[in-house]
N, C-alpha and C. Protein backbone atom coordinates (compact mmCIF):
# COMPACT_ATOMS: atom_id res chain seq x y z
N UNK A 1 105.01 72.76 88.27
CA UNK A 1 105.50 71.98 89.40
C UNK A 1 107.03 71.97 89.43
N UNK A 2 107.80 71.89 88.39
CA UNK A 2 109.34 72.31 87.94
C UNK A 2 110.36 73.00 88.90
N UNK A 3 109.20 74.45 88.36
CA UNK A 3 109.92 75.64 89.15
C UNK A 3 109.50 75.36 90.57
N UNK A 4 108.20 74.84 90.98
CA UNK A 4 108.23 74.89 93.18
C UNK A 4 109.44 74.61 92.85
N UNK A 5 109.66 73.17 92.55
CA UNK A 5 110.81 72.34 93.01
C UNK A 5 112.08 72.32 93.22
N UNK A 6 112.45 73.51 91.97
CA UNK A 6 113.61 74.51 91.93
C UNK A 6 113.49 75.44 92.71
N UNK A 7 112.64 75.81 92.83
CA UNK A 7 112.76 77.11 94.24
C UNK A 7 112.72 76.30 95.61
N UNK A 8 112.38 75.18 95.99
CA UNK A 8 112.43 74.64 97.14
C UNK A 8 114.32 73.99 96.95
N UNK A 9 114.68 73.94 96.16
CA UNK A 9 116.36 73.32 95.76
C UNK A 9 116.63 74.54 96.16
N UNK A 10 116.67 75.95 95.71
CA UNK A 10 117.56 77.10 96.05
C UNK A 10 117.12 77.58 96.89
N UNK A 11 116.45 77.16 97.84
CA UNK A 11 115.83 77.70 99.01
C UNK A 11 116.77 77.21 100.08
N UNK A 12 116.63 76.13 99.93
CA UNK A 12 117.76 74.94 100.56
C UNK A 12 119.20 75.38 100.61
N UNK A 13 119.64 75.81 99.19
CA UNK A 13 120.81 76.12 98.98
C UNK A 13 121.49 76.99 99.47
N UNK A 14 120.46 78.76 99.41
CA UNK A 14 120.57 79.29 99.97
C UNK A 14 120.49 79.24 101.76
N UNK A 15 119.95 78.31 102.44
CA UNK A 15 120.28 78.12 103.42
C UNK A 15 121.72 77.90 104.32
N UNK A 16 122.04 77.11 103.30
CA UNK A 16 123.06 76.52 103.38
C UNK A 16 124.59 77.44 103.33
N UNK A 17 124.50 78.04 102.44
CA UNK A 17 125.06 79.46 102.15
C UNK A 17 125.03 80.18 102.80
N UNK A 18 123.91 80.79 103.73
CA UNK A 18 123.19 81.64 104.99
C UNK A 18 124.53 81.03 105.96
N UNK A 19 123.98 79.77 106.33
CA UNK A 19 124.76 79.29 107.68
C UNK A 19 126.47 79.16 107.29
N UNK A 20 127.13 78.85 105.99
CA UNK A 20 128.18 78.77 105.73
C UNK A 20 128.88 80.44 106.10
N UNK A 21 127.75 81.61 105.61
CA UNK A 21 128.38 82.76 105.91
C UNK A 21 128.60 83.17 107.07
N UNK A 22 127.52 82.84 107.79
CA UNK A 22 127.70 83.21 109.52
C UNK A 22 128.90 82.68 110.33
N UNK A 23 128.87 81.66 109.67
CA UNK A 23 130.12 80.55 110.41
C UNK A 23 131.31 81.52 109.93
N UNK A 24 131.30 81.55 108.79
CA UNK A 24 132.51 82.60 108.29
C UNK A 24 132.69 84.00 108.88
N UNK A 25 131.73 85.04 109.48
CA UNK A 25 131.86 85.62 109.94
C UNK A 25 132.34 85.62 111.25
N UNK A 26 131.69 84.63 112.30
CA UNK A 26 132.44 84.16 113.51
C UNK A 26 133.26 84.17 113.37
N UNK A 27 134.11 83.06 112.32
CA UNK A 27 135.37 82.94 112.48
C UNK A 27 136.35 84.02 112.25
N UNK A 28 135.80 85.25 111.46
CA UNK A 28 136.93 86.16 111.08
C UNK A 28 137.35 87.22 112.21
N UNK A 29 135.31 87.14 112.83
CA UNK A 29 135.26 87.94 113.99
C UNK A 29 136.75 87.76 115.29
N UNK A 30 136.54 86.21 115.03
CA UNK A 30 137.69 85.22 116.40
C UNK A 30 138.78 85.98 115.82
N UNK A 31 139.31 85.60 114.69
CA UNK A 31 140.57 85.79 114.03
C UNK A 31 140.93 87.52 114.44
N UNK A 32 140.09 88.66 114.30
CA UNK A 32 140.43 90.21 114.49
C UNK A 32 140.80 90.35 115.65
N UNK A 33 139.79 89.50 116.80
CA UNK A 33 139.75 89.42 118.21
C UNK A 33 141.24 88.80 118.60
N UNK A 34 141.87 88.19 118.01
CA UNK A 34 143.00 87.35 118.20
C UNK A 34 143.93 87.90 117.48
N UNK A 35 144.61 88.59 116.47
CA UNK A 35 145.32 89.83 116.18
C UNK A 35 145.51 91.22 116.92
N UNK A 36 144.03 91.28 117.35
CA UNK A 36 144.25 92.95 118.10
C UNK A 36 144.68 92.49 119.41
N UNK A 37 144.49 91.03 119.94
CA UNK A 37 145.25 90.43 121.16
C UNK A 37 146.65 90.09 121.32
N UNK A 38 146.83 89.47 119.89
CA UNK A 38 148.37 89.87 119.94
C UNK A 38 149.41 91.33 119.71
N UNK A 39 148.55 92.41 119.20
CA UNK A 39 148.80 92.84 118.76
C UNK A 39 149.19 94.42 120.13
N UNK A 40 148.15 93.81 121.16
CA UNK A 40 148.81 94.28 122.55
C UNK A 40 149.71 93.99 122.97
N UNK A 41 150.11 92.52 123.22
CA UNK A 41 151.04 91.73 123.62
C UNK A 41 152.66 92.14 123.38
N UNK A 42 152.50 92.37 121.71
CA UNK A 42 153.74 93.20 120.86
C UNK A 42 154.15 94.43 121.39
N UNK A 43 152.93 95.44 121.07
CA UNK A 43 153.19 97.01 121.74
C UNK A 43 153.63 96.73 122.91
N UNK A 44 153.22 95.75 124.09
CA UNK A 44 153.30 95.95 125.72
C UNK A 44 155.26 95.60 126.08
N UNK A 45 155.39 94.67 124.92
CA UNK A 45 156.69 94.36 125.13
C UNK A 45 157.64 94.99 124.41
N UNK A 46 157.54 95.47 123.22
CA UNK A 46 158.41 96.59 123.27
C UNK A 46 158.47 98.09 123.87
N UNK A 47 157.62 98.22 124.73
CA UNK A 47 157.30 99.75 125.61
C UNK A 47 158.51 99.48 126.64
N UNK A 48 159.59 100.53 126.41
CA UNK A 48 160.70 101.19 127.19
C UNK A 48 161.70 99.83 126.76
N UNK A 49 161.55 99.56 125.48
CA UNK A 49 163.04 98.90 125.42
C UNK A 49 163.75 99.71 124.16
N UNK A 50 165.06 99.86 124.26
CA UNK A 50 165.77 100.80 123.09
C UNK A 50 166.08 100.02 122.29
N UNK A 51 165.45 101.27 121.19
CA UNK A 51 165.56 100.88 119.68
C UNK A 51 166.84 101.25 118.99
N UNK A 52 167.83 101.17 119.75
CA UNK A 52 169.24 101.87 119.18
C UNK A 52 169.61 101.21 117.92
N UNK A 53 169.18 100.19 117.44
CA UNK A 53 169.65 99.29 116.24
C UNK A 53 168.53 99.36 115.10
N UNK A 54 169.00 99.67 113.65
CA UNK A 54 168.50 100.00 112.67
C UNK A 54 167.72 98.59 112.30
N UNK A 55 168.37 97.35 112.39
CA UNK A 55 168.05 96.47 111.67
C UNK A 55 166.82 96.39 112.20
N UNK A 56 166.71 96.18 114.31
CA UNK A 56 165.58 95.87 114.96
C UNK A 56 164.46 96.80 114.36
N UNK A 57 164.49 98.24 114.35
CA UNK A 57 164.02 98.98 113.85
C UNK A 57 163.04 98.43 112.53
N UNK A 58 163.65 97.57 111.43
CA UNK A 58 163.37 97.53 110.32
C UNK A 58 163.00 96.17 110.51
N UNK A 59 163.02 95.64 111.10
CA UNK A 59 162.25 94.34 110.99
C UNK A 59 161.07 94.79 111.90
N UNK A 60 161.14 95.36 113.44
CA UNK A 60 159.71 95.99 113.83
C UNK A 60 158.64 96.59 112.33
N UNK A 61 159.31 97.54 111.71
CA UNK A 61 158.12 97.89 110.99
C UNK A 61 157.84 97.00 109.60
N UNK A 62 158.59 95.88 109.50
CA UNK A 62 158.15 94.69 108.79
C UNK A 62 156.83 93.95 109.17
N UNK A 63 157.66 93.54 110.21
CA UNK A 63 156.21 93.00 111.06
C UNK A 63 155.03 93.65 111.00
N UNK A 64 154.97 94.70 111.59
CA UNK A 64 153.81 96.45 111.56
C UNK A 64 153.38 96.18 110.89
N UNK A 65 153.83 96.14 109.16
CA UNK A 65 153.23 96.56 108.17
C UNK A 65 152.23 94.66 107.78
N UNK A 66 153.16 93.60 107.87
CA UNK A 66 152.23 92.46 107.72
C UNK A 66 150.95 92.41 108.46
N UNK A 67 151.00 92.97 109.66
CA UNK A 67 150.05 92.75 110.78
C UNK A 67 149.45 94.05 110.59
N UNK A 68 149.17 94.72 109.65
CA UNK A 68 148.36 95.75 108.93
C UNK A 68 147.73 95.33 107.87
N UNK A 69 148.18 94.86 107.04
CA UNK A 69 147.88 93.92 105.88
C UNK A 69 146.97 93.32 106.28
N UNK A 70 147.32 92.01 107.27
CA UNK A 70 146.56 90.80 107.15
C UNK A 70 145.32 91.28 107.78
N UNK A 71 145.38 92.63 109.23
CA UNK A 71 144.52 92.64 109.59
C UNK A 71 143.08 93.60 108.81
N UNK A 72 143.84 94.21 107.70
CA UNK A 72 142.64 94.44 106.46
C UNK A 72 142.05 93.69 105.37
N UNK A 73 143.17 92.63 105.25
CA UNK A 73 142.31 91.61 104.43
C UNK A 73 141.54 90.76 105.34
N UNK A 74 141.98 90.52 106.77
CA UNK A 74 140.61 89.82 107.29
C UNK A 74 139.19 91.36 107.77
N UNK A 75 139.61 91.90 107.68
CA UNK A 75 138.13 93.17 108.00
C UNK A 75 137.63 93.48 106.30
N UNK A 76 138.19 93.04 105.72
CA UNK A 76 137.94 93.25 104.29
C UNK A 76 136.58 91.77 103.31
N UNK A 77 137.28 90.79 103.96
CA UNK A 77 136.68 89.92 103.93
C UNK A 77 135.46 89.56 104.81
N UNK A 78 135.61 90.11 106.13
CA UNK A 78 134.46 90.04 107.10
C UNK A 78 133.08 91.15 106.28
N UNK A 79 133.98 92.35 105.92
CA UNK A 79 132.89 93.17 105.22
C UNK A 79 131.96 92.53 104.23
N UNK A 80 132.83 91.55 103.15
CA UNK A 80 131.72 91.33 101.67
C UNK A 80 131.09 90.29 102.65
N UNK A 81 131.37 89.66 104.21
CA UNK A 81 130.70 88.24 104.48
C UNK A 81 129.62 89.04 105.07
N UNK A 82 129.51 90.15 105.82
CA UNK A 82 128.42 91.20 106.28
C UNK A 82 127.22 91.83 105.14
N UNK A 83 127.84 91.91 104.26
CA UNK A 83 127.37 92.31 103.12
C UNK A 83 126.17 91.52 102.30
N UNK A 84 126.91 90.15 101.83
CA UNK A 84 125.76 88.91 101.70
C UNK A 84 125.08 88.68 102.55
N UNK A 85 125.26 89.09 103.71
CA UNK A 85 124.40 88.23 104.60
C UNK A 85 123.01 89.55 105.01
N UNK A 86 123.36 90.56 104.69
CA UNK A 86 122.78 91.77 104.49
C UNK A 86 122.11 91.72 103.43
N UNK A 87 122.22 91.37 102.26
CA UNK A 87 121.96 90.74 101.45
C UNK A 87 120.42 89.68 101.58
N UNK A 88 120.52 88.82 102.57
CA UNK A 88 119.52 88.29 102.55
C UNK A 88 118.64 88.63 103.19
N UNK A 89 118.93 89.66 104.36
CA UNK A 89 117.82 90.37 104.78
C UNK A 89 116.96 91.17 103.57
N UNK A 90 117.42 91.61 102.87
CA UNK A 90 116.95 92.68 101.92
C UNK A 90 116.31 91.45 100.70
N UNK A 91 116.53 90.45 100.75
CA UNK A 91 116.00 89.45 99.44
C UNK A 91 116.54 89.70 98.51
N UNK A 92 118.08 90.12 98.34
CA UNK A 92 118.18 90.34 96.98
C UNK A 92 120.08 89.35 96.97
N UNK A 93 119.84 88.48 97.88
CA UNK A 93 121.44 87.84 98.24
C UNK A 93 121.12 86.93 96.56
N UNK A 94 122.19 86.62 95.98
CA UNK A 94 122.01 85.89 94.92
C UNK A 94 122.02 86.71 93.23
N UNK A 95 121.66 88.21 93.49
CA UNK A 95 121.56 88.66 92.30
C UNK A 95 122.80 89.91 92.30
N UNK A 96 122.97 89.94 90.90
CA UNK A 96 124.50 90.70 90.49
C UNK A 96 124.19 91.85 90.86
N UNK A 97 125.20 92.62 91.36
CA UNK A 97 124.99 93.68 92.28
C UNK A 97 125.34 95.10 90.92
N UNK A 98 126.03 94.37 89.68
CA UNK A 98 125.74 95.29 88.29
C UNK A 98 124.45 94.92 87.46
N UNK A 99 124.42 93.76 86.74
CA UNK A 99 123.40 93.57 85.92
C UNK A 99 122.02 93.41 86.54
N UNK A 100 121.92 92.86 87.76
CA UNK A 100 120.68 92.08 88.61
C UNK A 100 120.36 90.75 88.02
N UNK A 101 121.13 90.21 87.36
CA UNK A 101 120.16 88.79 87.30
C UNK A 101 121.31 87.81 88.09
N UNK A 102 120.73 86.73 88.11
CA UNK A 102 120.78 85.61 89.21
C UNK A 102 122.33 85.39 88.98
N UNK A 103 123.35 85.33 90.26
CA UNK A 103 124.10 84.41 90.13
C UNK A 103 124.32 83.25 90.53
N UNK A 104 125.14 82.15 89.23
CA UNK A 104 124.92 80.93 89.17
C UNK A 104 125.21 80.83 90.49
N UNK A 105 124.14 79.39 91.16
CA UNK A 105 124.61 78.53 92.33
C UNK A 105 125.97 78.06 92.21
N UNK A 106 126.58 77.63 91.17
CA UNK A 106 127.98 77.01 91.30
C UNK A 106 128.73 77.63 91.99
N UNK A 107 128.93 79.45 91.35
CA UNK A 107 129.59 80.33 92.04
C UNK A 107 129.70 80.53 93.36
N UNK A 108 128.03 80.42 93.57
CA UNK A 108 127.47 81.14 94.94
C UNK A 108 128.26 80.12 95.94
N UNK A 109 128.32 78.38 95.32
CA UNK A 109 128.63 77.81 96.11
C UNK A 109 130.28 77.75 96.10
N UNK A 110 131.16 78.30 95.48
CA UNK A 110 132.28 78.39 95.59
C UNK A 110 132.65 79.50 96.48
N UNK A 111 132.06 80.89 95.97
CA UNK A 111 132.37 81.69 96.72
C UNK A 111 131.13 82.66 97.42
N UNK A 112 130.67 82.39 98.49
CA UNK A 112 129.01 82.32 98.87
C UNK A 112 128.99 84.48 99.00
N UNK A 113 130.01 85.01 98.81
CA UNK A 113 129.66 86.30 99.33
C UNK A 113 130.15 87.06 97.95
N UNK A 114 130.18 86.25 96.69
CA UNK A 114 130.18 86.81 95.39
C UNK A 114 128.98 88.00 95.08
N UNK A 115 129.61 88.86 94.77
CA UNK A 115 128.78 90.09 94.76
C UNK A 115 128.32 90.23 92.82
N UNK A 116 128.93 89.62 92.08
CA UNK A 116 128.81 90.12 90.84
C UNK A 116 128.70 88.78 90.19
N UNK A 117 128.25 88.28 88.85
CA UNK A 117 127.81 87.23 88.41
C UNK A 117 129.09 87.21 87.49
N UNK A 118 129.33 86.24 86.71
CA UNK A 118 130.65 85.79 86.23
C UNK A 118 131.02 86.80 85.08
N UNK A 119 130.01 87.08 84.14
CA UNK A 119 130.16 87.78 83.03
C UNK A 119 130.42 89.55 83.79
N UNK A 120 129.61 90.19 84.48
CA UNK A 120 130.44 91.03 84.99
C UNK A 120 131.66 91.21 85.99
N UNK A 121 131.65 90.51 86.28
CA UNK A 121 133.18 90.38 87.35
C UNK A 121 134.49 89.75 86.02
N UNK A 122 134.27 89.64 85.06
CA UNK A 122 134.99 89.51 83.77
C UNK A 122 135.23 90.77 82.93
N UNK A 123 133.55 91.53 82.74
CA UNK A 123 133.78 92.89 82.66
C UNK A 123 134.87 93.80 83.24
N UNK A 124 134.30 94.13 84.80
CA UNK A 124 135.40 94.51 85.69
C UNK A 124 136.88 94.15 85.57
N UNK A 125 137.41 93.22 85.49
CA UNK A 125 138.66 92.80 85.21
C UNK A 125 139.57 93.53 84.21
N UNK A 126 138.64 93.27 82.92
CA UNK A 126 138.91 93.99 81.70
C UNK A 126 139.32 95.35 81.89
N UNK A 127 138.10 95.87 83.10
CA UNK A 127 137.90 97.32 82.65
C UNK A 127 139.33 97.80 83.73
N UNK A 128 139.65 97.12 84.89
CA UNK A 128 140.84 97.54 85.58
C UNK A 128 142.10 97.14 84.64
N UNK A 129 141.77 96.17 83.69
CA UNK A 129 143.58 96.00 83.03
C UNK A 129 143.63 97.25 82.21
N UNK A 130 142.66 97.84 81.56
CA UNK A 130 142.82 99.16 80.91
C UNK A 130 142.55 98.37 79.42
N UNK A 131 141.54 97.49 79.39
CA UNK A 131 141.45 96.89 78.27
C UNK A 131 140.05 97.55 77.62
């Protein structure tokens, strides 16, 4: 009777997680939709004005390059939120995408589109410092 009861708790949980990701995806969706809108706005207004000055020059491709950045860490982030949520179609949202066993709810509930369970995403770390 234990385990129903625990599986009716992470059933729940995972619900909860479900709808926290979707919401997260909307929102990143809004956020791309609202970059590539400004991001007309920019091009439309500098079209046919001269760039005779180095500095303007160099702060334009300042800007460029932030608004390249940010707009891959939000498509970057929309991806792992596509991913979990892909994830639960397939029944396997929740388990380490190296070892396969369960990752903790704590995690899940900190970071709901955690792909790897704590002890390998510690692995990984290691293995990128060259340790």
């Amino acid at each position: 009777m234990t385990g129903e009861l625990e599986e009716v708790g992470v059933t729940e949980n995972f619900d909860i997680l479900r709808s926290r990701l979707e919401s997260e995806r909307e929102r990143l969706n809004r956020e791309l939709e609202q970059m590539e809108a400004n991001a007309l706005v920019t091009d439309e207004r500098r079209e046919g004005s001269p760039f005779g000055k180095r500095e303007e020059e160099a702060t334009e491709t300042a800007e460029l390059e932030t608004r390249l950045e940010m707009e891959k860490r939000t498509k970057d982030q929309l991806m792992a939120v596509e991913n979990a949520l892909d994830k639960f179609t397939k029944g396997t949202y929740g388990l380490c995408e190296v070892c396969g066993n369960p990752i903790p709810l704590a995690r899940l509930e900190a970071l709901p589109e955690a792909r790897l369970c704590l002890d390998c995403k510690a692995g990984q770390a290691k293995s990128a410092k060259g340790y």
